[in-house]
Protein backbone atom coordinates (compact mmCIF):
# COMPACT_ATOMS: atom_id res chain seq x y z
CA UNK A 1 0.00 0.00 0.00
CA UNK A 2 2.82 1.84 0.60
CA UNK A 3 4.58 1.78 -2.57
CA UNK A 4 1.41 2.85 -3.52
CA UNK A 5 1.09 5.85 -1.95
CA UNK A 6 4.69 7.07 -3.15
CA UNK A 7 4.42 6.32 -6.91
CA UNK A 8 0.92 7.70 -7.11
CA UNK A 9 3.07 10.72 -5.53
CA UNK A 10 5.41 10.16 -8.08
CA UNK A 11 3.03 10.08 -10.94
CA UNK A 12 1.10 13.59 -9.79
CA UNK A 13 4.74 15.06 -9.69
CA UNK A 14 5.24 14.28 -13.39
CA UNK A 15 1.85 15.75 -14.19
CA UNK A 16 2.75 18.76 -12.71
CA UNK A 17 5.95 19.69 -13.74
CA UNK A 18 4.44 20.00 -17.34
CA UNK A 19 3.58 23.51 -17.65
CA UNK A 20 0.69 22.54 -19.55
CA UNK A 21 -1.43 20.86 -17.14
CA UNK A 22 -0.87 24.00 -14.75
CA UNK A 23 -1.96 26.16 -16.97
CA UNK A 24 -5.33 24.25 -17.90
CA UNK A 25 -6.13 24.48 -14.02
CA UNK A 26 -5.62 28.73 -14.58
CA UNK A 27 -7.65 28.39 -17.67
CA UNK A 28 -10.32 26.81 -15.97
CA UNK A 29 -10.68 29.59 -12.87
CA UNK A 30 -10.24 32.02 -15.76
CA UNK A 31 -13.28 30.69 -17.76
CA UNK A 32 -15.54 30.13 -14.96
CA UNK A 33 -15.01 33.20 -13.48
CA UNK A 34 -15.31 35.36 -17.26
CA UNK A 35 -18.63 33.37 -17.69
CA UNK A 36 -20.38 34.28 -14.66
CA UNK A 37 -19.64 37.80 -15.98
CA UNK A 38 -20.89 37.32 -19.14
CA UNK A 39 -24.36 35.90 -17.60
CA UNK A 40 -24.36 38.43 -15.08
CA UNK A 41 -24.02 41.19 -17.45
CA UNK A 42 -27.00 39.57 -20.02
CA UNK A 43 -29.23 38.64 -16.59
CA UNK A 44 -28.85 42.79 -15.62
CA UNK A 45 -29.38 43.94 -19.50
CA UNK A 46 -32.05 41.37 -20.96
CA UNK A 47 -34.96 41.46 -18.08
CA UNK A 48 -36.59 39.51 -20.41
CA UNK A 49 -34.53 36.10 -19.77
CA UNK A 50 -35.58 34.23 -16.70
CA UNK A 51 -32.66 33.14 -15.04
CA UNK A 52 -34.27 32.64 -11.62
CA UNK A 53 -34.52 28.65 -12.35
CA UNK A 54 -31.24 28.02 -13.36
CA UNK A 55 -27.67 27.34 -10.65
CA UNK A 56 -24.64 29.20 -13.06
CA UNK A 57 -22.23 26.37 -11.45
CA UNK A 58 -24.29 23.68 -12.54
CA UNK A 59 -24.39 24.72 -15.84
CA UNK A 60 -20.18 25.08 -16.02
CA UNK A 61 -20.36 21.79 -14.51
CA UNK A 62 -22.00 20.35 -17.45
CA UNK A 63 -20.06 22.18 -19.66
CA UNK A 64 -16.79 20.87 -18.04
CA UNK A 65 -17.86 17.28 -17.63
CA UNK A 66 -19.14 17.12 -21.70
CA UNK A 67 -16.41 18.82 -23.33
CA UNK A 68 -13.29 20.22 -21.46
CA UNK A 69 -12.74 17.06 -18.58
CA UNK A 70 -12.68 14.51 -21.74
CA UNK A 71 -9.38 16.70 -23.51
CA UNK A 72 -8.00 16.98 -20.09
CA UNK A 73 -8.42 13.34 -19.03
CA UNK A 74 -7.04 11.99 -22.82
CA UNK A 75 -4.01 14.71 -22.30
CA UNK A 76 -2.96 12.87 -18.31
CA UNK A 77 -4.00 9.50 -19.44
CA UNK A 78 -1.19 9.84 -22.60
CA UNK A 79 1.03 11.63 -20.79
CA UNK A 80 1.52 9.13 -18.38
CA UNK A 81 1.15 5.58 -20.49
CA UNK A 82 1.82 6.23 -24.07
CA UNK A 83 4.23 9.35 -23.60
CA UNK A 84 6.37 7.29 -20.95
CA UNK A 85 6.47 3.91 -23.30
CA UNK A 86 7.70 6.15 -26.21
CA UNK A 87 10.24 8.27 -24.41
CA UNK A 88 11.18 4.65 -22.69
CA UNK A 89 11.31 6.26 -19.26
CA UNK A 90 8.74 3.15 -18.04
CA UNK A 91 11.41 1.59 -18.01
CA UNK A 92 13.10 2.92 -15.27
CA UNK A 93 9.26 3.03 -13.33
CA UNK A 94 9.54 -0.44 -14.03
CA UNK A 95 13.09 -0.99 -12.35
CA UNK A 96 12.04 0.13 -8.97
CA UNK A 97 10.63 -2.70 -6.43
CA UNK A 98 6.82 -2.50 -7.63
CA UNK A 99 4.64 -4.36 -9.43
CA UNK A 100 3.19 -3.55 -12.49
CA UNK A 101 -0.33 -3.88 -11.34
CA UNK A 102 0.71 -0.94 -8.55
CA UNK A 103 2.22 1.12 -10.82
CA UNK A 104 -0.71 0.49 -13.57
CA UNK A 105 -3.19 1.63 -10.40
CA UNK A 106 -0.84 4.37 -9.16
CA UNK A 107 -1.09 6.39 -12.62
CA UNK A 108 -4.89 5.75 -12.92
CA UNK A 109 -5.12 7.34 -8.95
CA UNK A 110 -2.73 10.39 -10.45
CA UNK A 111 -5.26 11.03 -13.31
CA UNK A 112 -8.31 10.83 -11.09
CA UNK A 113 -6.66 13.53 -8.55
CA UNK A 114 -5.85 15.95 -11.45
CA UNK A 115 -9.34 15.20 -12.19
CA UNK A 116 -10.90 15.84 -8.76
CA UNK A 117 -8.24 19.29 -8.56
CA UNK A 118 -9.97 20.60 -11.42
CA UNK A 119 -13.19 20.01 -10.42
CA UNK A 120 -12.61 21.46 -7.08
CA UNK A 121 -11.59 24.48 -9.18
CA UNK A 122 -14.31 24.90 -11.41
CA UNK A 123 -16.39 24.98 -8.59
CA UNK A 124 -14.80 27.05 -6.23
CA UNK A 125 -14.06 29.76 -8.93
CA UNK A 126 -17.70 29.52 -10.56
CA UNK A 127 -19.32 29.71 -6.98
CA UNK A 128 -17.15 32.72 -5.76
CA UNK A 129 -17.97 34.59 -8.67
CA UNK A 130 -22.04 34.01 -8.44
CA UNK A 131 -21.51 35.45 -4.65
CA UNK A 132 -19.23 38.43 -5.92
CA UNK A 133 -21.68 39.17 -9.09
CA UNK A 134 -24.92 38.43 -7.21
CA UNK A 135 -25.78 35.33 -9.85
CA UNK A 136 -28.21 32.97 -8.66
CA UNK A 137 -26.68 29.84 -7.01
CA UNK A 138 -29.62 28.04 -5.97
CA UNK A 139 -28.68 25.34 -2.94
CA UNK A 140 -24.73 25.25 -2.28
CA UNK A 141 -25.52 21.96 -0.91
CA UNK A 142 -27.22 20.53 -3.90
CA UNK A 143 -24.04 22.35 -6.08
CA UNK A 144 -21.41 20.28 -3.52
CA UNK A 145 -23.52 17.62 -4.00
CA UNK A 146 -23.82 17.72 -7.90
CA UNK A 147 -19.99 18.28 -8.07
CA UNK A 148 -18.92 15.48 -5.41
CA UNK A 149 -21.32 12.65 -7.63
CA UNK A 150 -19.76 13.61 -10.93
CA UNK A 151 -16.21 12.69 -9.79
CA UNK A 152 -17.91 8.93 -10.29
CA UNK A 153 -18.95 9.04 -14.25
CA UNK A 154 -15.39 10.76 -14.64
CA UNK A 155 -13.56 7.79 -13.02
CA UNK A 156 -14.74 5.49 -15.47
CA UNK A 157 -13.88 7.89 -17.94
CA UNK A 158 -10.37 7.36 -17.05
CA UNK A 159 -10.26 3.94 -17.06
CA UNK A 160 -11.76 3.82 -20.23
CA UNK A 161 -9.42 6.35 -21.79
CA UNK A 162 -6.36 4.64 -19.50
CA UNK A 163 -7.92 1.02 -21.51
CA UNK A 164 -7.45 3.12 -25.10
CA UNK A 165 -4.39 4.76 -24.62
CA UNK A 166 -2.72 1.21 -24.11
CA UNK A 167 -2.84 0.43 -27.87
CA UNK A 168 -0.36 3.70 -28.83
CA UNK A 169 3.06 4.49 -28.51
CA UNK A 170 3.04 7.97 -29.19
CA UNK A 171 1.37 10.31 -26.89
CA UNK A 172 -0.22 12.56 -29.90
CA UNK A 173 -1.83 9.72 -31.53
CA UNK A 174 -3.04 8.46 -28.93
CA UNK A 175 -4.91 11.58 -27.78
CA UNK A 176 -6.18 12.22 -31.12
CA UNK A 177 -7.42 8.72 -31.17
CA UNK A 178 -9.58 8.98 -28.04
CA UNK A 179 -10.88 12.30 -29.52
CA UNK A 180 -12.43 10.61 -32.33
CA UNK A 181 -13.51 7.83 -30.50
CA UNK A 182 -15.26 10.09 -28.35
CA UNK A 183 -16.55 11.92 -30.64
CA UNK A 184 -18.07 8.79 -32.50
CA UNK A 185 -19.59 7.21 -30.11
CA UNK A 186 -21.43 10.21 -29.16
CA UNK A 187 -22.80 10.38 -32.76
CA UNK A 188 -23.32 7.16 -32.92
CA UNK A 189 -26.03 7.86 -29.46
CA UNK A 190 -27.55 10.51 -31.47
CA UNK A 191 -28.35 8.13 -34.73
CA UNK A 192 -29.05 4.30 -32.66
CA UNK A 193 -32.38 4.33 -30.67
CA UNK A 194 -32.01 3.08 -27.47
CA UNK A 195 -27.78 3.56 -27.49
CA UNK A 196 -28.00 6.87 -25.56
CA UNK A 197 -29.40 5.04 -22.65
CA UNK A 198 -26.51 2.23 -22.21
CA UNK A 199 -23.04 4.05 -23.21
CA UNK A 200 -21.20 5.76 -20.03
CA UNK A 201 -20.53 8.63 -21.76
CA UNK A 202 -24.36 9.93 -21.51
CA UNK A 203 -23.82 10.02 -18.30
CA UNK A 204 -20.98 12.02 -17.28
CA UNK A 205 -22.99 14.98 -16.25
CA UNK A 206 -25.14 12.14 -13.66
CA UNK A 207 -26.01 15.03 -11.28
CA UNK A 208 -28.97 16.12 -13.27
CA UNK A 209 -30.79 12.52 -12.72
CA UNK A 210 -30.46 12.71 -8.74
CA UNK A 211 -32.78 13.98 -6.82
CA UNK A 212 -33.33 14.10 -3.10
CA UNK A 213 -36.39 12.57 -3.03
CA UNK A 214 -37.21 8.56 -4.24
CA UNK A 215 -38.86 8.57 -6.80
CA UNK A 216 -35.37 8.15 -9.42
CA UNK A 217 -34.05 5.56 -6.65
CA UNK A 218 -34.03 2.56 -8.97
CA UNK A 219 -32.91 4.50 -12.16
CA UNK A 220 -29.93 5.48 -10.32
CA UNK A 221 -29.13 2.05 -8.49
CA UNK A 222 -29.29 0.79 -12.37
CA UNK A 223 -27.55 3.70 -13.60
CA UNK A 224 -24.39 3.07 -10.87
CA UNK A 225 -24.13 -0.44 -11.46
CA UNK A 226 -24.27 -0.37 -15.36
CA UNK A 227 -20.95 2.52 -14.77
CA UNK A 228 -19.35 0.02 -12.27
CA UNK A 229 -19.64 -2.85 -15.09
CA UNK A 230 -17.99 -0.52 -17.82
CA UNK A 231 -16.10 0.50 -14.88
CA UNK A 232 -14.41 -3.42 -13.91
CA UNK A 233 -14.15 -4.20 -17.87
CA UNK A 234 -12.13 -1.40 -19.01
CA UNK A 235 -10.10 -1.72 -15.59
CA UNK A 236 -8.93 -5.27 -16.47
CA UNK A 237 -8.72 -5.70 -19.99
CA UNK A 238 -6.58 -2.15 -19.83
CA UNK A 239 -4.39 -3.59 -16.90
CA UNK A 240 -4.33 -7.21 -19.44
CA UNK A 241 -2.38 -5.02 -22.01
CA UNK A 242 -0.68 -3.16 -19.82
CA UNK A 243 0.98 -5.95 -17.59
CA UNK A 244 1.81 -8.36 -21.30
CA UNK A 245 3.30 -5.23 -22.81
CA UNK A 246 6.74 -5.61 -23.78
CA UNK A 247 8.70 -2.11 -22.85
């Protein structure tokens, strides 16, 4: 557990000391806090649009979890498999007293707290800057809430993208790759009747389905255990390739 612990370390330290991935987290704050002005400015200038109804954090929220946390998710997860396999430095990963199974769950644990940092972030800035513009906010508890139950539907995203990024050797194909794939299998929900309702990525904004009352109980039970299927299959087929590759 241990060794753990101090590669996951490890593995956060290499995300971080490319510039990049520090300056997404800015970005993010940036375009939270820039959109909250925009609304405000419309809500004060249009009374005609009723914004009473809607939480400004929930709606960066969804656009976060549907467009940005995909491209930053694709950028960690081939940073950290494909970019190390090409540049041969798993190697040396490899040479330290851990298994590959630890390391293989070390880099996924990296990914998810990049994840979960720029999450924090997006809400943090997005709520700040409702309370500073006086924009409606709705329940802070339902917005912690919202935020807190999406880290779920972006976990499997990882280990989905962490399953893809195992066929490539090069770090730009293999982002590019998981773009399209993306990108098709979200047309793909838009054309097949019935699709929408059974691929994890239609749920990555899950917030919007709970409720506090009981009535969506038994859509959500099914919804969970459907992503914790997806979930254990990309986990171990991805961990397959990983532990047979030859480096």
């Amino acid at each position: 557990m241990n060794n753990i612990k101090v590669n996951t370390i490890n593995e956060i330290e290499k995300l971080f000391l490319k510039k990049k991935f520090i300056v997404f987290i800015i970005i993010m704050a940036v375009i939270s806090f820039l959109s909250t002005f925009f609304i405000s400015s419309i809500q004060s200038k249009l009374i005609f649009i009723a914004m009473g109804s809607i939480s400004f954090p929930l709606v960066i929220l969804s656009m976060f979890t549907n467009v940005l946390l995909p491209l930053f998710v694709f950028m960690a997860a081939s940073e950290l498999f494909a970019a190390e396999l090409n540049d041969k430095a798993l190697k040396l990963v490899l040479i330290r007293p851990i298994s590959r199974f630890k390391i293989f769950i070390s880099k996924i644990l990296a990914i998810a707290f990049y994840v979960c940092l720029n999450l924090f972030v997006v809400f943090l800035s997005s709520t700040i800057s409702c309370l500073l513009l006086h924009v409606n906010i709705l329940s802070l508890q339902h917005i912690i809430f919202s935020y807190t139950i999406d880290i779920i539907p972006a976990l499997i995203l990882i280990l989905f993208t962490v399953f893809i990024v195992q066929f490539f050797k090069s770090s730009s194909a293999s982002i590019i790759s998981c773009i399209l794939i993306f990108i098709g299998v979200k047309v793909l929900s838009l054309f097949i009747s019935g699709l929408n309702n059974i691929l994890f990525t239609s749920y990555l904004n899950w917030y919007s389905l709970w409720s506090f009352g009981t009535n969506n109980l038994f859509t959500v039970i099914n919804i969970f255990l459907m992503l914790l299927a997806y979930g254990i299959i990309f986990f171990t087929i991805g961990y397959y390739i990983f532990d047979k590759r030859e480096i």
